[in-house]
C-alpha atoms as a PDB file:
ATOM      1  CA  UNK A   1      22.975  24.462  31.005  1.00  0.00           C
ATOM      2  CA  UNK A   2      19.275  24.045  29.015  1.00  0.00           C
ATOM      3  CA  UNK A   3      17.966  21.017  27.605  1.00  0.00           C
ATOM      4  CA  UNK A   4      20.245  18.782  25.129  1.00  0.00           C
ATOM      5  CA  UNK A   5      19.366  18.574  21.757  1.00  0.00           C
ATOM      6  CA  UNK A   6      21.495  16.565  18.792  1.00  0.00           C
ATOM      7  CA  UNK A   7      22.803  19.228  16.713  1.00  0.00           C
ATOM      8  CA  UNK A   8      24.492  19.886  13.627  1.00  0.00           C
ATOM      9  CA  UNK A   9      26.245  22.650  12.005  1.00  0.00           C
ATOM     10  CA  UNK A  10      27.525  22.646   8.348  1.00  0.00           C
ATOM     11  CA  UNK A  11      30.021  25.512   7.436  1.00  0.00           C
ATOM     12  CA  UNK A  12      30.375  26.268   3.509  1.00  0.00           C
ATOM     13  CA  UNK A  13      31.359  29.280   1.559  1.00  0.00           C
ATOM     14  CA  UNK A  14      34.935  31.035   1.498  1.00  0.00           C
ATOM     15  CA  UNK A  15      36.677  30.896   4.718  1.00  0.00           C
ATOM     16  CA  UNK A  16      40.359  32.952   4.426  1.00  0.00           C
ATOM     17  CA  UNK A  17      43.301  31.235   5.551  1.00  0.00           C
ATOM     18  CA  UNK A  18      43.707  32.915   8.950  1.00  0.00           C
ATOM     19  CA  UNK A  19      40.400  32.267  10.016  1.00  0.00           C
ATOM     20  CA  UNK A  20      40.528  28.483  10.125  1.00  0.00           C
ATOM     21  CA  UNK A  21      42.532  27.804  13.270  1.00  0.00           C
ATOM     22  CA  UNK A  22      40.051  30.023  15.449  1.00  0.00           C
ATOM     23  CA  UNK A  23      37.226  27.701  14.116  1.00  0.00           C
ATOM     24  CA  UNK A  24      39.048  24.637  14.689  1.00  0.00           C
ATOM     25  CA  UNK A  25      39.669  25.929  18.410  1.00  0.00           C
ATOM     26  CA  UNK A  26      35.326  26.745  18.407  1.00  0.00           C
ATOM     27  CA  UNK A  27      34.624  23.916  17.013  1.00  0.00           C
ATOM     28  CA  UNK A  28      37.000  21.910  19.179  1.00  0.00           C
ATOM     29  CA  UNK A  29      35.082  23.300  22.724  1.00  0.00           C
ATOM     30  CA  UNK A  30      32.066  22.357  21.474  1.00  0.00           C
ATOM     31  CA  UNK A  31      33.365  18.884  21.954  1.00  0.00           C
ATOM     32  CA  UNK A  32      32.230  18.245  18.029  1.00  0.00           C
ATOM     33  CA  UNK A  33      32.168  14.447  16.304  1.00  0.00           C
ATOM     34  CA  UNK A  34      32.665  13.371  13.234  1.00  0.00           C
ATOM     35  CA  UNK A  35      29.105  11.637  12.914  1.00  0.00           C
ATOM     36  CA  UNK A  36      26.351  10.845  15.383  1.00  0.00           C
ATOM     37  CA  UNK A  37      27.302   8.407  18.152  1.00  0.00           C
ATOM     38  CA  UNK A  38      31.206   8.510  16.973  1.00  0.00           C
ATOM     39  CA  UNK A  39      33.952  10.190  19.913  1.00  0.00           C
ATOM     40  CA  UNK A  40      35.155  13.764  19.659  1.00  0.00           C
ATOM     41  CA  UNK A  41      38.222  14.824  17.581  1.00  0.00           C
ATOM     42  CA  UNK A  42      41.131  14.934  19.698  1.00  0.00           C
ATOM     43  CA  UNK A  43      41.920  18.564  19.669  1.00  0.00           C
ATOM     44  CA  UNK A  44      41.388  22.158  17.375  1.00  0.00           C
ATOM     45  CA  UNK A  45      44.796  20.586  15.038  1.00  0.00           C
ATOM     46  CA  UNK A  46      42.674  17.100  14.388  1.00  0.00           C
ATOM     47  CA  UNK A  47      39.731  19.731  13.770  1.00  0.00           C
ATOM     48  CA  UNK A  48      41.880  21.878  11.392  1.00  0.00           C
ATOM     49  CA  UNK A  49      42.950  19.111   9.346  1.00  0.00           C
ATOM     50  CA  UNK A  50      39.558  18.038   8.031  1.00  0.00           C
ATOM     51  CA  UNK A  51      38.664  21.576   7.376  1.00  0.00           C
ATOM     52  CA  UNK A  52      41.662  21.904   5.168  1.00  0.00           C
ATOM     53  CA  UNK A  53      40.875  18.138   3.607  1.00  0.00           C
ATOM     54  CA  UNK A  54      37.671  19.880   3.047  1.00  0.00           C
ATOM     55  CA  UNK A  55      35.002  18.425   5.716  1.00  0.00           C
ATOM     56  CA  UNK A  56      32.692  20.765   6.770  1.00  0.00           C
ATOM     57  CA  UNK A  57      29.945  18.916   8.760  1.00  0.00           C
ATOM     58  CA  UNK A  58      30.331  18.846  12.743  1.00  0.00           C
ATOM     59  CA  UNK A  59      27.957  17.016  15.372  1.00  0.00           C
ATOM     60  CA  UNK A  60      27.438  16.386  18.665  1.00  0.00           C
ATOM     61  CA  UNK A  61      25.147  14.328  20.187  1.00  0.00           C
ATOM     62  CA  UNK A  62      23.948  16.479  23.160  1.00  0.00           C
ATOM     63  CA  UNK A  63      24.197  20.101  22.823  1.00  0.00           C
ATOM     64  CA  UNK A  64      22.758  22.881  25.389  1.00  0.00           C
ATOM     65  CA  UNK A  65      19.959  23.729  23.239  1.00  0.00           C
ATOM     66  CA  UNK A  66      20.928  22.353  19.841  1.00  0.00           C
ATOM     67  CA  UNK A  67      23.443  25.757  19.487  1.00  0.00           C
ATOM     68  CA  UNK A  68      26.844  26.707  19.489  1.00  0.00           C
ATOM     69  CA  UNK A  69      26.557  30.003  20.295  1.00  0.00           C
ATOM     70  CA  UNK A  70      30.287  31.234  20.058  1.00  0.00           C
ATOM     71  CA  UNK A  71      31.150  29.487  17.153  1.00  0.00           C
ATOM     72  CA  UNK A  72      27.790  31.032  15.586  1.00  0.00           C
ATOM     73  CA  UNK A  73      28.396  34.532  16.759  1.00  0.00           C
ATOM     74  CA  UNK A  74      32.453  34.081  15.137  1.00  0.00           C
ATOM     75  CA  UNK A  75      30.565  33.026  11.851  1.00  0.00           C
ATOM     76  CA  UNK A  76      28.380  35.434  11.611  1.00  0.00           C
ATOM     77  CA  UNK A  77      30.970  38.569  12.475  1.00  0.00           C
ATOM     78  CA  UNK A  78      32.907  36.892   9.684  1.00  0.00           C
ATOM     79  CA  UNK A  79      30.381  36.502   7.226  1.00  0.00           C
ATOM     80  CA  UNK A  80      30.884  33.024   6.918  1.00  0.00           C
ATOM     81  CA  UNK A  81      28.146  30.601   5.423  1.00  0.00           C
ATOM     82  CA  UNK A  82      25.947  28.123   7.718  1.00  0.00           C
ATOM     83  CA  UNK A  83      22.952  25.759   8.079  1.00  0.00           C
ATOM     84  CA  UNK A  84      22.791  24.732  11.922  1.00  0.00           C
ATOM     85  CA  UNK A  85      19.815  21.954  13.171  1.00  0.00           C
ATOM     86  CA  UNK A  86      19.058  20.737  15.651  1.00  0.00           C
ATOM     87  CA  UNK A  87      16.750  17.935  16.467  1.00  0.00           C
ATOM     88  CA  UNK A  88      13.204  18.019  18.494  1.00  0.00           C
ATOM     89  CA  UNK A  89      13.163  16.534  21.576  1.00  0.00           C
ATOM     90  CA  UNK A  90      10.710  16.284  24.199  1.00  0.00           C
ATOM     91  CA  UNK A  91       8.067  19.261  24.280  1.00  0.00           C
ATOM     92  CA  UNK A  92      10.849  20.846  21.934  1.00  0.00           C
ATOM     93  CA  UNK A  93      10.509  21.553  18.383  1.00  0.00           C
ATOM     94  CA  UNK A  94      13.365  21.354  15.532  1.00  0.00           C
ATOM     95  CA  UNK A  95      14.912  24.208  14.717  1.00  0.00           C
ATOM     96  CA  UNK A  96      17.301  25.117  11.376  1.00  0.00           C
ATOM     97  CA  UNK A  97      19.477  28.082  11.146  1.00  0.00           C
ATOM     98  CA  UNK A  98      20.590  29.409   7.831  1.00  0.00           C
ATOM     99  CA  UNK A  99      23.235  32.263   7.918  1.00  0.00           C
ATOM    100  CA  UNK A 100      24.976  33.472   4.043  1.00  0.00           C
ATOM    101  CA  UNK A 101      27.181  36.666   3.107  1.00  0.00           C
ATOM    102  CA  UNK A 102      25.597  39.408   3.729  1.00  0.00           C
ATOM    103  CA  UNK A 103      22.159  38.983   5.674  1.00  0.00           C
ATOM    104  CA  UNK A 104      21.992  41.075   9.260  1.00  0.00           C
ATOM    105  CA  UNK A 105      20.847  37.928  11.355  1.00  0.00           C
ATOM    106  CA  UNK A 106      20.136  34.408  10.261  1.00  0.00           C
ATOM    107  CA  UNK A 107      16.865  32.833   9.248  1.00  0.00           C
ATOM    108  CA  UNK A 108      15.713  30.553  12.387  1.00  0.00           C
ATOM    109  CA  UNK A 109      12.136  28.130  11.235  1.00  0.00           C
ATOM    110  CA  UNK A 110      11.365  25.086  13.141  1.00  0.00           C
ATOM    111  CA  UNK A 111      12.232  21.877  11.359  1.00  0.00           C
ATOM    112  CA  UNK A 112      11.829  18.199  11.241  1.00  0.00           C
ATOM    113  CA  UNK A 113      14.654  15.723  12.604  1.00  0.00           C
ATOM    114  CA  UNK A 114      15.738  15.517   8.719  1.00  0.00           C
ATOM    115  CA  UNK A 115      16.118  19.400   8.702  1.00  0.00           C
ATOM    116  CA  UNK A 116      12.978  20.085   6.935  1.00  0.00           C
ATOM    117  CA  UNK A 117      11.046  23.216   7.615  1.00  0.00           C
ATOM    118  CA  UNK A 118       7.628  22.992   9.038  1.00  0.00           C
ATOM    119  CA  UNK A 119       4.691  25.732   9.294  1.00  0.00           C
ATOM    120  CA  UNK A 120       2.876  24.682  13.080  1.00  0.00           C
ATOM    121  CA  UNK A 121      -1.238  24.218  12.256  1.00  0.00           C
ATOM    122  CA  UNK A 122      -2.169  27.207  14.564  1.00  0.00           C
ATOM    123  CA  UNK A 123      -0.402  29.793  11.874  1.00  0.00           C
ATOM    124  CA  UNK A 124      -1.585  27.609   8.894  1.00  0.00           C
ATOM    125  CA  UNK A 125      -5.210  28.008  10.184  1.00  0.00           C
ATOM    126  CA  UNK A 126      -4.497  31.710  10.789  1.00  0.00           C
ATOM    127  CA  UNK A 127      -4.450  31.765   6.814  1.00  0.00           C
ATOM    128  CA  UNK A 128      -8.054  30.828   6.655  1.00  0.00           C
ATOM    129  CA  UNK A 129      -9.015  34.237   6.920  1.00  0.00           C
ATOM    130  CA  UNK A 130      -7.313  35.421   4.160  1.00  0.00           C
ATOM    131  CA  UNK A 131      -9.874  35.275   1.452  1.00  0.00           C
ATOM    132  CA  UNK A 132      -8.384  34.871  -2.105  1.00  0.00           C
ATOM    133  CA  UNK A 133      -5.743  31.739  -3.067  1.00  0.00           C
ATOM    134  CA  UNK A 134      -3.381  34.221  -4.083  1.00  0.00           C
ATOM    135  CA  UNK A 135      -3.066  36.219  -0.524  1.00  0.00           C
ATOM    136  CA  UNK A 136      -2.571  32.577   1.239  1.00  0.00           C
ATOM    137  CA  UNK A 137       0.154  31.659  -1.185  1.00  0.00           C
ATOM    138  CA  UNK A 138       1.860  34.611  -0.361  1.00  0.00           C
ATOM    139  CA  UNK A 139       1.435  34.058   3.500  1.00  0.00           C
ATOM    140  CA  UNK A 140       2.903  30.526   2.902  1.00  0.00           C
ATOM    141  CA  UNK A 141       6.035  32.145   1.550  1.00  0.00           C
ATOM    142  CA  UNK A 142       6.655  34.217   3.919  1.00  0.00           C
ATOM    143  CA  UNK A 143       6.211  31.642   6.786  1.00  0.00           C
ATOM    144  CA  UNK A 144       8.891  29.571   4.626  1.00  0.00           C
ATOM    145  CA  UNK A 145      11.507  32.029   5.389  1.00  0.00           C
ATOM    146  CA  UNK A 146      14.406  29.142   6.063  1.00  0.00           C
ATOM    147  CA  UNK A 147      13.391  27.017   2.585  1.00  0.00           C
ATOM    148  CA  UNK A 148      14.209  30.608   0.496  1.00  0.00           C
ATOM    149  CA  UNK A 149      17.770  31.137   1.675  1.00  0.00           C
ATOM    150  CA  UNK A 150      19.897  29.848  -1.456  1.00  0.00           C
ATOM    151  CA  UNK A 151      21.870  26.298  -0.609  1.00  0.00           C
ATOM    152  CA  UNK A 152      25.278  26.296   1.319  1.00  0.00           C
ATOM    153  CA  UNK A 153      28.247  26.640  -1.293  1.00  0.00           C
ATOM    154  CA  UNK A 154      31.262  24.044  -0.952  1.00  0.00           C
ATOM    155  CA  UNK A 155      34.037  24.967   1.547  1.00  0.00           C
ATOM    156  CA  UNK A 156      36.617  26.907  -0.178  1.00  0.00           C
ATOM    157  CA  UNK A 157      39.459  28.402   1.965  1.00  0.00           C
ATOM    158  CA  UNK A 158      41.106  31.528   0.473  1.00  0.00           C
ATOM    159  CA  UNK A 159      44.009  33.652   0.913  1.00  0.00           C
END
């Protein structure tokens, strides 16, 4: 089962009609909330309903590693839009997951609680060998894979 982590996963982009009732039924396994501490939806219909009134935000409180890894994987094969988080607990680190349109796996960085990407000290020291401001900048980007992935559009659902 894995350690539990508070998780949250944020869907956006165009999702096409057909593809919102397998989501709902995803979504609905993963014994998802409405907002931290609240009960579960009911079922995948209660689910489906506030996709289609346009809510896109689903929780849970204690999640096998902070991931739904179905519901991801069905996402992804889709090329659906999400930002997944999940918070650090214990000897654990935060972790966000960005996934868009297009890229061939998602971008995974460790994060704060609040989602915020972090850069651990060891790899930030690692830079001190690079000798010129400009070759550390660059570094820095690269470490800050997860804050270059453009921001999640709103949920649209399409034919």
């Amino acid at each position: 089962m894995g350690e539990r982590f508070a998780a949250e996963i944020t869907i956006g982009g165009e999702i096409k009609e057909e593809l919102i009732s397998p989501i709902a039924g995803l979504l609905d396994a993963e014994n998802v909330q409405p907002g931290w501490g609240e009960g579960s939806y009911n079922n995948a219909a209660e689910i489906e309903a506030e996709i289609r009134a346009g809510v896109c935000r689903f929780r849970v409180d204690e999640q096998s590693w902070g991931e739904f890894p179905e519901l991801e994987a069905f996402l992804e094969e889709n090329n659906i839009a999400f930002d997944r988080q999940h918070a650090a607990r214990y000897e654990y680190q935060g972790e966000v997951v960005k996934f868009r349109p297009g890229m061939d796996i998602p971008v995974t960085a460790t994060a704060l609680d609040s989602g915020k990407q972090t850069i651990p000290a060891s790899l930030v020291l690692n830079l001190l060998k690079y000798d010129t401001v400009k070759t550390i900048k660059e570094k820095i980007n690269e470490l800050c894979n997860a804050e270059m992935v453009p921001g999640l559009e709103p949920l649209k659902i399409t034919e």
